[in-house]
C-alpha atoms as a PDB file:
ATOM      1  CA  UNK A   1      -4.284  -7.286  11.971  1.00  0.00           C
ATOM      2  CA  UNK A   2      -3.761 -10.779  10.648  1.00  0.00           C
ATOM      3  CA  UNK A   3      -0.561 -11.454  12.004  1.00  0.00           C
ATOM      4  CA  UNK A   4       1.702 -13.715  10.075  1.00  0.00           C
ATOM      5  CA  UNK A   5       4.628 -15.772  10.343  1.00  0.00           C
ATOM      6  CA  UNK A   6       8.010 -15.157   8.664  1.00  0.00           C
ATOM      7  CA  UNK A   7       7.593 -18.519   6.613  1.00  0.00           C
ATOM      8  CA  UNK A   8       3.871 -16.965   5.471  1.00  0.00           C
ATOM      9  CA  UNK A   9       5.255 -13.299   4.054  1.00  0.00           C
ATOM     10  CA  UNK A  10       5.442 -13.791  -0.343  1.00  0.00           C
ATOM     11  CA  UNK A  11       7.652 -12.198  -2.333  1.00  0.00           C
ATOM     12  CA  UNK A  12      10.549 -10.934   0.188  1.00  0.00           C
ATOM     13  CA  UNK A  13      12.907 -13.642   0.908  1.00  0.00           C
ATOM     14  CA  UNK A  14      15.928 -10.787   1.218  1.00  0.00           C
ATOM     15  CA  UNK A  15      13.677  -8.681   4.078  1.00  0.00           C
ATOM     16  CA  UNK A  16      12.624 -11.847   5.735  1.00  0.00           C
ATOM     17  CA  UNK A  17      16.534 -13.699   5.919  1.00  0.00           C
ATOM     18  CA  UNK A  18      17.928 -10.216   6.983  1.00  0.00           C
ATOM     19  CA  UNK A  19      15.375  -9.661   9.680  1.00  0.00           C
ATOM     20  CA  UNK A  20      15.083 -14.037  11.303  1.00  0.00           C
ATOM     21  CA  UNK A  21      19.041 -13.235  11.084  1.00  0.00           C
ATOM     22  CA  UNK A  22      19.025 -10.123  12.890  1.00  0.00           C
ATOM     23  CA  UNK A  23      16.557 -12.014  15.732  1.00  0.00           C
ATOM     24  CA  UNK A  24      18.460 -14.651  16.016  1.00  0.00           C
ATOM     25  CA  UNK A  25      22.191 -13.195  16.638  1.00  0.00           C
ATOM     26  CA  UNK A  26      20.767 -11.121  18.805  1.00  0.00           C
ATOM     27  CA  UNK A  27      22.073  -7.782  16.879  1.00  0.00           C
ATOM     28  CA  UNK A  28      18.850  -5.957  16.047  1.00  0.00           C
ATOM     29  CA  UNK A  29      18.689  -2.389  15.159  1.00  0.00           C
ATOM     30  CA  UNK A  30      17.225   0.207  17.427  1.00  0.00           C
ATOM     31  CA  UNK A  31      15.522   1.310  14.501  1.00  0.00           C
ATOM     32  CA  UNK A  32      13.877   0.021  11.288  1.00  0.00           C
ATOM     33  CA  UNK A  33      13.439   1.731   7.732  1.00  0.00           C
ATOM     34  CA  UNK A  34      10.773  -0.631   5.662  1.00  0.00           C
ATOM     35  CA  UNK A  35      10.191   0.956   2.381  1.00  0.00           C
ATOM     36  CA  UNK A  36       8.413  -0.120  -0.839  1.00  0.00           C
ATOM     37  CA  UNK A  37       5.820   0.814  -3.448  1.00  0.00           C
ATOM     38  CA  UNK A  38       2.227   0.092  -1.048  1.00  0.00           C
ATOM     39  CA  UNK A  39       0.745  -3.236  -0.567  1.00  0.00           C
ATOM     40  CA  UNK A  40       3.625  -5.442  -0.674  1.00  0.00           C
ATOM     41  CA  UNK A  41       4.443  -6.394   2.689  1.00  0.00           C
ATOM     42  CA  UNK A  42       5.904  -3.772   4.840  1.00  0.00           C
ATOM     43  CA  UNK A  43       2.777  -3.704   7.244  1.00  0.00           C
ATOM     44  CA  UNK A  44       2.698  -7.543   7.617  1.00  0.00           C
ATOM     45  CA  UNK A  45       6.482  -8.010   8.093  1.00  0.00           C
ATOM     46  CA  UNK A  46       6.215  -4.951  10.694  1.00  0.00           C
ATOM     47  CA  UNK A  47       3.371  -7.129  12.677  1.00  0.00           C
ATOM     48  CA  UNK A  48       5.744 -10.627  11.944  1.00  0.00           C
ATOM     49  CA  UNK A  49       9.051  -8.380  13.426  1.00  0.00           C
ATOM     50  CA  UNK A  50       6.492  -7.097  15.959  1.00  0.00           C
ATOM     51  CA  UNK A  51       5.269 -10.576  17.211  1.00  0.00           C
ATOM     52  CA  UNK A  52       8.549 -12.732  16.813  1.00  0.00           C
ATOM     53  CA  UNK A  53       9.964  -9.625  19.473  1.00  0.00           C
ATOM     54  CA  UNK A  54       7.033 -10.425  22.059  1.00  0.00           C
ATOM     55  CA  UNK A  55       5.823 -13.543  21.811  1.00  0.00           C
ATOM     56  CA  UNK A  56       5.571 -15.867  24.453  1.00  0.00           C
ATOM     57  CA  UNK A  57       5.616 -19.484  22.835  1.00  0.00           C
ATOM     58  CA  UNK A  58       8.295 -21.784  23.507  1.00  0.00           C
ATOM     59  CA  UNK A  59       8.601 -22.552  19.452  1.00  0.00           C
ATOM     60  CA  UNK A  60      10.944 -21.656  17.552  1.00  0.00           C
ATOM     61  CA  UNK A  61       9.278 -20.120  14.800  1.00  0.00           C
ATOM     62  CA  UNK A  62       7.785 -16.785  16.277  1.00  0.00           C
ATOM     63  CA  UNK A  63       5.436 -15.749  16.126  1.00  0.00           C
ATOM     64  CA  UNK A  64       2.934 -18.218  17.041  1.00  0.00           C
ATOM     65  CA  UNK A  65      -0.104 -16.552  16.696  1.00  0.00           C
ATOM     66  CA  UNK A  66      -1.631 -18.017  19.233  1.00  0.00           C
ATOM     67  CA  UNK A  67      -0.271 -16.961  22.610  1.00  0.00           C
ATOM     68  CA  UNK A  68      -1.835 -13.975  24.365  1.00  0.00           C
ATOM     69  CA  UNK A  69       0.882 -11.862  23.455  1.00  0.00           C
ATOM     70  CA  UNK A  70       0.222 -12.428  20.131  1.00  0.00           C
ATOM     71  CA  UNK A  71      -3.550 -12.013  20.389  1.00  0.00           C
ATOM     72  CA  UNK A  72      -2.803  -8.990  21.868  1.00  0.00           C
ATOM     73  CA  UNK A  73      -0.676  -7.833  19.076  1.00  0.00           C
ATOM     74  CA  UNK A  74      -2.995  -8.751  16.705  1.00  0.00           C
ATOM     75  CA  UNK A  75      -5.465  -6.318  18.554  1.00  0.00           C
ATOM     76  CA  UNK A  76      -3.422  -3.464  19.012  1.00  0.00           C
ATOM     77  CA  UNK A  77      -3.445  -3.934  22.470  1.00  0.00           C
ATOM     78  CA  UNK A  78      -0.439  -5.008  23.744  1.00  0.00           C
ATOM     79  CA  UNK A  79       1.183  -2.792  26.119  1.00  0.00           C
ATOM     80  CA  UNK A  80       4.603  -2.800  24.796  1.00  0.00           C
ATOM     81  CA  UNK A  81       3.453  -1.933  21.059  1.00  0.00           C
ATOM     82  CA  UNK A  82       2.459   1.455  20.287  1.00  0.00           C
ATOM     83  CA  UNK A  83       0.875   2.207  16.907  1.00  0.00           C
ATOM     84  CA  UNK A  84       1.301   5.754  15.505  1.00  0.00           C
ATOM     85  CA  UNK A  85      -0.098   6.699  11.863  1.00  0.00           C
ATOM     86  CA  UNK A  86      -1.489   9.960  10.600  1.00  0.00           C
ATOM     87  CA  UNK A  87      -4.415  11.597  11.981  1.00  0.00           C
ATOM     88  CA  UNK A  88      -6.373  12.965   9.401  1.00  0.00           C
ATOM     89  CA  UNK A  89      -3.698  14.278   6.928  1.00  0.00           C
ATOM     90  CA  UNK A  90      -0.194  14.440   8.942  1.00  0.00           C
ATOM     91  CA  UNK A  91       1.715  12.670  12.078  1.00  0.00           C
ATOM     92  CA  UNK A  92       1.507  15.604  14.459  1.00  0.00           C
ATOM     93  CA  UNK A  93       4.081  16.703  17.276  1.00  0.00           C
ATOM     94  CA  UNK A  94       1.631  15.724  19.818  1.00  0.00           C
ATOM     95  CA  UNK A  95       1.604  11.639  18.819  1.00  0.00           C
ATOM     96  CA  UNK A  96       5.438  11.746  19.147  1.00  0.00           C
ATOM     97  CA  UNK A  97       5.307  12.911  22.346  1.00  0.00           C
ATOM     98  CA  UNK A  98       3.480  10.179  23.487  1.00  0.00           C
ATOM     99  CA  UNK A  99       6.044   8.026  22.136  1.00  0.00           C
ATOM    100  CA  UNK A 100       8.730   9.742  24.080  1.00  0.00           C
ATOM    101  CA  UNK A 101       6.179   9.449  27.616  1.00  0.00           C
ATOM    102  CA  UNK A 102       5.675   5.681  26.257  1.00  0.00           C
ATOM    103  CA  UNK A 103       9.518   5.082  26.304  1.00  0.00           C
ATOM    104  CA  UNK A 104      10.520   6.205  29.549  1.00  0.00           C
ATOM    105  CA  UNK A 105       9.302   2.992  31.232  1.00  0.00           C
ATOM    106  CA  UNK A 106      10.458  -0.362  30.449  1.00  0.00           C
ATOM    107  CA  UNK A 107       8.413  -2.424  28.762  1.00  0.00           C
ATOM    108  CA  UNK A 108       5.890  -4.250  30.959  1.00  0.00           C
ATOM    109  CA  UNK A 109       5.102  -8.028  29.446  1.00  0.00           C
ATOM    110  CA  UNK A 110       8.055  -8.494  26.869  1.00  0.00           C
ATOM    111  CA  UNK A 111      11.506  -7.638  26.680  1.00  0.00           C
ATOM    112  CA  UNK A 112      10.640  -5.073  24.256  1.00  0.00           C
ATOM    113  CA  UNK A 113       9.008  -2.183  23.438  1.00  0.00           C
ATOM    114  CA  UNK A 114       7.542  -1.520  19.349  1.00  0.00           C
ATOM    115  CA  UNK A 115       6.810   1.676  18.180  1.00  0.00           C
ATOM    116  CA  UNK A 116       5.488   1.519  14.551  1.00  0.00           C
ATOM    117  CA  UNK A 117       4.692   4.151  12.578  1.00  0.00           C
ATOM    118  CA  UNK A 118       2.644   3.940   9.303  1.00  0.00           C
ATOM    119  CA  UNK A 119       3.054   6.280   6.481  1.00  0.00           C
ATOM    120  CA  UNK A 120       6.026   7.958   8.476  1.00  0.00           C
ATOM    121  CA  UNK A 121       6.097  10.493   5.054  1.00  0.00           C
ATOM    122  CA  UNK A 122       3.764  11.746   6.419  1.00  0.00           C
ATOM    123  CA  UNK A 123       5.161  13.564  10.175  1.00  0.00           C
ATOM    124  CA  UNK A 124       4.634  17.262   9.851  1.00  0.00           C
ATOM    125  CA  UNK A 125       7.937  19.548  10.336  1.00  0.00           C
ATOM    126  CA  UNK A 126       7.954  19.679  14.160  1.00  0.00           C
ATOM    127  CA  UNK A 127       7.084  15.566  14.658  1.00  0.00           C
ATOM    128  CA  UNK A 128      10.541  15.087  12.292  1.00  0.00           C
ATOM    129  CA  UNK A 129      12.273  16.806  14.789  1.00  0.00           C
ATOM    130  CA  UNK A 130      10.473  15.933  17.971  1.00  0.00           C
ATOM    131  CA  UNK A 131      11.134  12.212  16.666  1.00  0.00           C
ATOM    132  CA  UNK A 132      14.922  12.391  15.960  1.00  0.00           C
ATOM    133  CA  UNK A 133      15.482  13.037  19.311  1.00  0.00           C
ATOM    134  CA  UNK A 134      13.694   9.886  20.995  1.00  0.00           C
ATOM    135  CA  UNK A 135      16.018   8.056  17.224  1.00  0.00           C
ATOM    136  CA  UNK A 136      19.450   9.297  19.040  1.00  0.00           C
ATOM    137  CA  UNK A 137      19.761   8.072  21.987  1.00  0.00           C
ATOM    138  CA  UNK A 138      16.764   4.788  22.576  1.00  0.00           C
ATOM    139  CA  UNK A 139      16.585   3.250  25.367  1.00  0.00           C
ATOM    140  CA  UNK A 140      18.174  -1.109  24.954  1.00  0.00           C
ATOM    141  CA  UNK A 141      14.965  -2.499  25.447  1.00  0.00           C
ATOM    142  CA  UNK A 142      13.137   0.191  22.337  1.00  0.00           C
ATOM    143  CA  UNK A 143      12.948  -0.887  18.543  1.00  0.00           C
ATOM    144  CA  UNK A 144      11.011   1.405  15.821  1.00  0.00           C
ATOM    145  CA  UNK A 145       9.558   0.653  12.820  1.00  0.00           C
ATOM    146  CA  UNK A 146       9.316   3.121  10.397  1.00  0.00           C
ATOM    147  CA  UNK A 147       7.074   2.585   6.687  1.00  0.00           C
ATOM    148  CA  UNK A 148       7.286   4.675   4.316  1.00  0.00           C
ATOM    149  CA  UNK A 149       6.420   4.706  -0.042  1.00  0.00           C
ATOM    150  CA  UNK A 150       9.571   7.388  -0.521  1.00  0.00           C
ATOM    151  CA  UNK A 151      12.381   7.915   1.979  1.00  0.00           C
ATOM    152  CA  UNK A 152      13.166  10.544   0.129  1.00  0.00           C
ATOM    153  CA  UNK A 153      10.326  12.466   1.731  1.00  0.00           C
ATOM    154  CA  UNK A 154      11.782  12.183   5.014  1.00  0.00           C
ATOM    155  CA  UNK A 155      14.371  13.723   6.988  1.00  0.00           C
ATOM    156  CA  UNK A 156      17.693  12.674   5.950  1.00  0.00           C
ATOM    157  CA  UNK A 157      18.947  12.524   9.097  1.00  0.00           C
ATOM    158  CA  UNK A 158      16.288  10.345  10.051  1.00  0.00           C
ATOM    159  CA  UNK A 159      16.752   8.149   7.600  1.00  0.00           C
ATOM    160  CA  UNK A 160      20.506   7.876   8.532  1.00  0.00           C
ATOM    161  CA  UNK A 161      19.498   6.776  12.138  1.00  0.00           C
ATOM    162  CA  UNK A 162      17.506   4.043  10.790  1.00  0.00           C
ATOM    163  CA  UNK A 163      18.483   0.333   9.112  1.00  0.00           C
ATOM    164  CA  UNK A 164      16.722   0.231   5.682  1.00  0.00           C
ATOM    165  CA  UNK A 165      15.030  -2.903   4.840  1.00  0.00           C
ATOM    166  CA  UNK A 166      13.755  -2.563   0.473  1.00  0.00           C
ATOM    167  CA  UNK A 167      10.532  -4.461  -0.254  1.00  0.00           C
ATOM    168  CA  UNK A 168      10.858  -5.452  -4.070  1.00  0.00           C
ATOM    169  CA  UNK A 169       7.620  -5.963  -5.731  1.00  0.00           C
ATOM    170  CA  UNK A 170       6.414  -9.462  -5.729  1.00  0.00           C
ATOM    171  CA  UNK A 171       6.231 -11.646  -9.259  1.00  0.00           C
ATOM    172  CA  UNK A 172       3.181 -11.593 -10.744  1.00  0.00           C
ATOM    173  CA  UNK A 173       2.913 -15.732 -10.466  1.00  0.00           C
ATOM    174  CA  UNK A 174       3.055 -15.468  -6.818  1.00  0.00           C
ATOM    175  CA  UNK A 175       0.163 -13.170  -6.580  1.00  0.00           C
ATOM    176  CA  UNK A 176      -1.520 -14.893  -8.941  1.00  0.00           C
ATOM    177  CA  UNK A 177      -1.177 -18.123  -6.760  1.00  0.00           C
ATOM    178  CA  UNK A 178      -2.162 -16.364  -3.328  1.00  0.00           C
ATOM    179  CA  UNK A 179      -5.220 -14.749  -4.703  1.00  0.00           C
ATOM    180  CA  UNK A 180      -6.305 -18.051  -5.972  1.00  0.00           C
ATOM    181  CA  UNK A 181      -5.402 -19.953  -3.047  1.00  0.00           C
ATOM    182  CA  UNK A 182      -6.118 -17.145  -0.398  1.00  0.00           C
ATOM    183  CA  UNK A 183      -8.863 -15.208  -2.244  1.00  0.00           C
ATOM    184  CA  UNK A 184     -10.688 -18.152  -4.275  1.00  0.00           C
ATOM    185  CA  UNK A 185     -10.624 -15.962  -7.474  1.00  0.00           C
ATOM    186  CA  UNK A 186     -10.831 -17.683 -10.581  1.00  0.00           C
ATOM    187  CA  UNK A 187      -7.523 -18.295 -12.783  1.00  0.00           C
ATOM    188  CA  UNK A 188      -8.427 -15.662 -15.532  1.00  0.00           C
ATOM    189  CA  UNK A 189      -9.199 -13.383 -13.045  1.00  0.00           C
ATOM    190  CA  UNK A 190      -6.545 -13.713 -11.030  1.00  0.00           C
ATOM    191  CA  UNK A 191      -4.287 -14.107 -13.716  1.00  0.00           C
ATOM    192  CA  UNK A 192      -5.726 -10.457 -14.810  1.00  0.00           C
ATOM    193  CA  UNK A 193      -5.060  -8.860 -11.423  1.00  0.00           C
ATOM    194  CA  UNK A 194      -1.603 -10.205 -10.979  1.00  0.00           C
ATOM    195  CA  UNK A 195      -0.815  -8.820 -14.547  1.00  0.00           C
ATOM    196  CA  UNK A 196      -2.117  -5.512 -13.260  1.00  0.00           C
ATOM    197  CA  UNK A 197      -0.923  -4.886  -9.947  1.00  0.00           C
ATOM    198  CA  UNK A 198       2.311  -3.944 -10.316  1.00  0.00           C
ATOM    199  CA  UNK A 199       3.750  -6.187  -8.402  1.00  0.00           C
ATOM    200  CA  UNK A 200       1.425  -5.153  -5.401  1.00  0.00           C
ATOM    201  CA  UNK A 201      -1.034  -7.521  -3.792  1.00  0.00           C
ATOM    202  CA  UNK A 202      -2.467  -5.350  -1.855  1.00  0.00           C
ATOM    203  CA  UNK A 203      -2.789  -2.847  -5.342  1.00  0.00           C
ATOM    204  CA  UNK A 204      -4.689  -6.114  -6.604  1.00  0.00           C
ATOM    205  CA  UNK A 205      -6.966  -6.843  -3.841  1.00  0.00           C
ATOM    206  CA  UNK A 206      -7.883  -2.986  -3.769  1.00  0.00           C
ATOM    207  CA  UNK A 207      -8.942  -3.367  -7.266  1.00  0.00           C
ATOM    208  CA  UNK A 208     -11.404  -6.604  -6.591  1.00  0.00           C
ATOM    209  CA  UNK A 209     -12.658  -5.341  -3.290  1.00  0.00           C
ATOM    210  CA  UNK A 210     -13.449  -1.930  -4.874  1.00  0.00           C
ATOM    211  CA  UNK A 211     -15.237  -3.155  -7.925  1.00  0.00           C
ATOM    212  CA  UNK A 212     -12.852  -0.985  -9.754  1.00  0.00           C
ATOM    213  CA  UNK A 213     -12.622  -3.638 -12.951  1.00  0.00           C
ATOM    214  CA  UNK A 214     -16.326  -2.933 -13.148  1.00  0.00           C
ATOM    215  CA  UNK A 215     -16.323   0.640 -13.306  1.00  0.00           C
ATOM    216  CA  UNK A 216     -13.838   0.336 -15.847  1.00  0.00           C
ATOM    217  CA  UNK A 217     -15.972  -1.521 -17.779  1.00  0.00           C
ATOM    218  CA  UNK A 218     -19.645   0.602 -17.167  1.00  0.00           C
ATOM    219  CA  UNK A 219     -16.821   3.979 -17.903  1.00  0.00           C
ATOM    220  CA  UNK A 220     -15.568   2.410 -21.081  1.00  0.00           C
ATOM    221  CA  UNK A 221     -18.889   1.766 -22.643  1.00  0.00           C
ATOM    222  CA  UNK A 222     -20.336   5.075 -21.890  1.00  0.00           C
ATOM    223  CA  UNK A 223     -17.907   6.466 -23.067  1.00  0.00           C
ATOM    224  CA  UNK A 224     -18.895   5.385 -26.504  1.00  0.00           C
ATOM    225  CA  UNK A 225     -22.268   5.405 -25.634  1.00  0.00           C
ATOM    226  CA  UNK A 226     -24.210   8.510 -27.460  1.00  0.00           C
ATOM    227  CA  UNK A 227     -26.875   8.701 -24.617  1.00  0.00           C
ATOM    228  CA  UNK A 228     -25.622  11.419 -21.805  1.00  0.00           C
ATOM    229  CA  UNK A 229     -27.482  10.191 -19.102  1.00  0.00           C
ATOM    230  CA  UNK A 230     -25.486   7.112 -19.053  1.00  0.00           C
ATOM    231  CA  UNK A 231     -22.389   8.879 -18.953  1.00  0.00           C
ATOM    232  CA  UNK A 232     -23.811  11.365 -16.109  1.00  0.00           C
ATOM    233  CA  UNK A 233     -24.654   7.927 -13.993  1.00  0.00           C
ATOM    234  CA  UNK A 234     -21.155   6.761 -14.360  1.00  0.00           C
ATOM    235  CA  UNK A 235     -19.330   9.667 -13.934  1.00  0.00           C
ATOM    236  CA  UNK A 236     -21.455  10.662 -10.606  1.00  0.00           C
ATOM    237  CA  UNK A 237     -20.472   7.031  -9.487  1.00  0.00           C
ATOM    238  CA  UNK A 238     -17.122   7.569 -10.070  1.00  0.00           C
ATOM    239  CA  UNK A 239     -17.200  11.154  -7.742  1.00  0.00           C
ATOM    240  CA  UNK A 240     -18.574   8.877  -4.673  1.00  0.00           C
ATOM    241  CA  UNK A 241     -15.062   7.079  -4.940  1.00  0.00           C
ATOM    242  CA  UNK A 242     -12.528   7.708  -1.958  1.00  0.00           C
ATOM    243  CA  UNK A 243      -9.576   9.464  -3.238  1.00  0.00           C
ATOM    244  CA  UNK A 244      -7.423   6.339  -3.213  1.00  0.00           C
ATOM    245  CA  UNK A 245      -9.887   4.374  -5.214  1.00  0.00           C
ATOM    246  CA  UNK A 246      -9.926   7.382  -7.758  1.00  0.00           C
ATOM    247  CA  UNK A 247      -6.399   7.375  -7.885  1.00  0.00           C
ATOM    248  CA  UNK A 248      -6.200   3.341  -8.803  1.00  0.00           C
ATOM    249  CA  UNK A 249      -9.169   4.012 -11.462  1.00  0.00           C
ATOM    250  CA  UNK A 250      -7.174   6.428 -13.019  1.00  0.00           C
ATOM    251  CA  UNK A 251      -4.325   4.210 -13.393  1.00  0.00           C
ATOM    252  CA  UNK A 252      -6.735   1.171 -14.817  1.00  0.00           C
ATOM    253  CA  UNK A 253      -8.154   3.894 -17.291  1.00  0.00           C
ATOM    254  CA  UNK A 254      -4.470   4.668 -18.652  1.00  0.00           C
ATOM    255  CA  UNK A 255      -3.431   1.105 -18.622  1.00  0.00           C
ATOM    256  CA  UNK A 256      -6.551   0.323 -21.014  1.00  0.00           C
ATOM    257  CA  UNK A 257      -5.657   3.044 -23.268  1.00  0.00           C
ATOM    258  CA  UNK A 258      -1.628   1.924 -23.261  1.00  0.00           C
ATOM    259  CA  UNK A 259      -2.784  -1.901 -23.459  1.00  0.00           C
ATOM    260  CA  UNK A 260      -5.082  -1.468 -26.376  1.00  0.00           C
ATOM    261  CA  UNK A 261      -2.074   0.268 -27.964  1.00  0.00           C
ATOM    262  CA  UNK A 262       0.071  -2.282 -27.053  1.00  0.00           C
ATOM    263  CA  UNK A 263      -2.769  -4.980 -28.625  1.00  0.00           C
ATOM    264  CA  UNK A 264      -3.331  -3.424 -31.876  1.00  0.00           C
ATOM    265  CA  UNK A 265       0.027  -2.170 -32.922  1.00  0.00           C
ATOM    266  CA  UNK A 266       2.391  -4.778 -31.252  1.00  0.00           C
ATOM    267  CA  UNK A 267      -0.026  -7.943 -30.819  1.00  0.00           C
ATOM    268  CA  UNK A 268       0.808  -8.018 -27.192  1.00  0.00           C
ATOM    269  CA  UNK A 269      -1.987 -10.107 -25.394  1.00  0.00           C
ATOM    270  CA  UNK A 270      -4.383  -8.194 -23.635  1.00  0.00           C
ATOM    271  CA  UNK A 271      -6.202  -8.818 -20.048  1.00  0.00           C
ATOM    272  CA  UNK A 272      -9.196 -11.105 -20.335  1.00  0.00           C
ATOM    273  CA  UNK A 273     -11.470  -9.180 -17.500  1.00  0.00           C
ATOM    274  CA  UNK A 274     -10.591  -5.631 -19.234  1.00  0.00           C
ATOM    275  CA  UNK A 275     -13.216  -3.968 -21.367  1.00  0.00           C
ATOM    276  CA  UNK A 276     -13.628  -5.596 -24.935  1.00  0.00           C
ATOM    277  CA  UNK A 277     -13.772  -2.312 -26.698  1.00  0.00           C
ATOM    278  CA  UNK A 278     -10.017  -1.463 -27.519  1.00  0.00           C
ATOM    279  CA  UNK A 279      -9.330   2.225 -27.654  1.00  0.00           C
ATOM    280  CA  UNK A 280      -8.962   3.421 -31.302  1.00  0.00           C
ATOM    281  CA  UNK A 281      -7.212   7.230 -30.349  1.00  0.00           C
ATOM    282  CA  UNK A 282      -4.165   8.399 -29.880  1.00  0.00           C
ATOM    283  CA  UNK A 283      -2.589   6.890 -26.503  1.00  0.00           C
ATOM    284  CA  UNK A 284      -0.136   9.535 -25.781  1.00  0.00           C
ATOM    285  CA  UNK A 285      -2.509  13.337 -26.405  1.00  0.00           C
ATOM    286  CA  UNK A 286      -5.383  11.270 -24.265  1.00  0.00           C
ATOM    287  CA  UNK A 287      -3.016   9.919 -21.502  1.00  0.00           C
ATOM    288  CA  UNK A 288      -1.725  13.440 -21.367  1.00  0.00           C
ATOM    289  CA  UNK A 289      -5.444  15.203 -21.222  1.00  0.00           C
ATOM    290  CA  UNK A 290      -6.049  12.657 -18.430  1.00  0.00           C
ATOM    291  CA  UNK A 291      -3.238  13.841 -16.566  1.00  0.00           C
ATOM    292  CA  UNK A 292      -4.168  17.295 -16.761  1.00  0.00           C
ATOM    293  CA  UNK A 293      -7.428  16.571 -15.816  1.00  0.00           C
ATOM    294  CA  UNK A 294      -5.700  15.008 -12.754  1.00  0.00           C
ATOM    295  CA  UNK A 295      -4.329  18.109 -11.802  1.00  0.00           C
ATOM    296  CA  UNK A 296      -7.200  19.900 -11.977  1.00  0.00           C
ATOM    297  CA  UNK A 297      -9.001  18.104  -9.565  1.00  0.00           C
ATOM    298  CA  UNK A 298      -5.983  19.229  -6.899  1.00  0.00           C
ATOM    299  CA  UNK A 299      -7.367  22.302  -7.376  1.00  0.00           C
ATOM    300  CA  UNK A 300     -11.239  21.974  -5.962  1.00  0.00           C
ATOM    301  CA  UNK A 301     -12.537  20.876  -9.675  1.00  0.00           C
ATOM    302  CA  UNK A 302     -15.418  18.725  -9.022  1.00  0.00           C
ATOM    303  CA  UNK A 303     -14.256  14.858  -9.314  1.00  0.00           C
ATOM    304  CA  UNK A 304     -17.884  13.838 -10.828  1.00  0.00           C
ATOM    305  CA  UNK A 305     -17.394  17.008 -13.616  1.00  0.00           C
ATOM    306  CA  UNK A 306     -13.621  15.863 -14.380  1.00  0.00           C
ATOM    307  CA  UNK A 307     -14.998  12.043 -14.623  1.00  0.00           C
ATOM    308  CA  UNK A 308     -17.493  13.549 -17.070  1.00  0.00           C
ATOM    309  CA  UNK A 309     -15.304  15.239 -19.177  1.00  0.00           C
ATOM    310  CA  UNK A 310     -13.346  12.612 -19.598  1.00  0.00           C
ATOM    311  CA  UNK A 311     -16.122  10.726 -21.109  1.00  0.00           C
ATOM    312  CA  UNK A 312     -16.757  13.453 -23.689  1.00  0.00           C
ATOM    313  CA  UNK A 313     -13.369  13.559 -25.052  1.00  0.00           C
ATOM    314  CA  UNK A 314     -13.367  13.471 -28.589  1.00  0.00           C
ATOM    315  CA  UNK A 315     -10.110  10.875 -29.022  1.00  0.00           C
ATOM    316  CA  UNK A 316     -11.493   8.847 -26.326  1.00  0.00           C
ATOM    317  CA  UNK A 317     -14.339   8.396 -28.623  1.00  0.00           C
ATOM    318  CA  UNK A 318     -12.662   8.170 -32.005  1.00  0.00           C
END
């Protein structure tokens, strides 16, 4: 992890005063609820919170980065920070037990012990109710961090034991600005994936990394391309992609459809790196068959067939 200082964190001035106040009166909570749309921050201001707890520079801007507890950190291995996220699809009983073993001793280099759990949506039944217990009564010297998308999807009472900190998503300027100055993309470009992103750098950076603007692109034209092996190529591409990246494809396939809507009809301007063909059918019946496509592939429907028939839907080329 590329651990960051409080001054370094875009886009979440309230999170960062809240939390540099918190540190500095001394009156932290035993327990932290981050939550936020993805890829805006909760991660790196878990790992800033994390590091300005345990590091051991003299400065007073923590963390450092440099010290060995903040190496450490940076590694995941520094004994007073324990990292818990879901194996495979859930957070099972059996990693929350570890947290309560991990808690019965006092921390060993810092004054405090981190436990930080990822995607904490995500704890199955029993590791809700294995965790509240360890949330009631924390030792002094124990702080959690809890991230989550929806904190609706967790146990009330959990949430109720737990400070929430919001993450807002971040202006579309300041991504634009940090993925030219951080990222070295080019202004149109960048420009393109701030517009995009939903307020998300990480959504944007997802989107570069991933090639997905391309794919959009090579999908796009075979669509109205009359030749099927083209579309077969594409669409078997397309299967290959993780679920996630699927997921974010989908969403740049809609937003072309709603954008060249948006284009023709209302004369809003339309991203420079998207495809230059502008779809000509109706917005609403194909976002809707796309969505129902969606579904379908819930249900064990081959991703590379659903890609395909997509590409052979009559309003998509009209």
């Amino acid at each position: 992890m590329n651990l960051k200082k409080f001054s370094e964190i875009i886009g979440q001035k309230q999170a960062v005063t809240l939390l540099k106040r918190a540190i500095k009166r001394g009156r932290l909570s035993h327990a932290y609820l981050f939550y936020g749309m993805r890829g805006i921050g909760k991660q790196t201001m878990a790992y800033t919170l994390a590091g300005a707890l345990l590091c051991k520079s003299s400065k007073e801007e923590k963390p450092c980065k440099v010290c060995v507890a903040c190496k450490k950190l940076s590694k995941n291995i520094h004994p007073d920070f324990l990292l818990v996220y879901p194996e495979k699809k859930e957070i099972t009983i059996s990693q929350i037990r570890r947290i309560s073993e991990f808690i019965k001793y006092r921390p060993i280099e810092g004054a405090y012990q981190i436990i930080f759990i990822k995607e904490a949506e995500k704890m199955n039944q029993e590791a809700a109710n294995a965790l509240l217990k360890s949330l009631e009564e924390p030792p002094s010297y124990t702080i959690f961090i809890l991230l989550t998308q929806n904190p609706s999807q967790l146990l009330p009472t959990i949430v109720s034991r737990c400070q929430p900190v919001r993450f807002n998503p971040i202006a579309s300027e300041l991504i634009k600005e940090y993925l030219k100055k951080n990222c070295g993309f080019e202004e149109k470009v960048a420009e393109t994936l701030a517009d995009i992103s939903q307020g998300s750098i990480g959504i944007a950076l997802d989107i570069a990394e991933k090639g997905l603007l391309e794919e959009l692109n090579a999908f796009v034209k075979a669509g109205y391309e009359k030749h099927w092996s083209l579309k077969f190529r594409v669409a078997e591409r397309l299967g290959r992609l993780s679920p996630q990246e699927q997921e974010l494809f989908f969403y740049l396939l809609m937003l072309w459809i709603w954008r060249s809507y948006q284009t023709k009809i209302l004369g809003k301007p339309y991203p420079p790196a998207f495809p230059e063909e502008l779809f000509s059918g109706d917005p609403y019946k194909t976002i809707t068959q796309i969505f129902q496509f969606k579904r379908n592939m819930q249900f064990y429907i081959s991703s590379e067939l659903t890609f395909l028939n997509i590409l052979s839907l009559a309003t998509f080329q009209a």
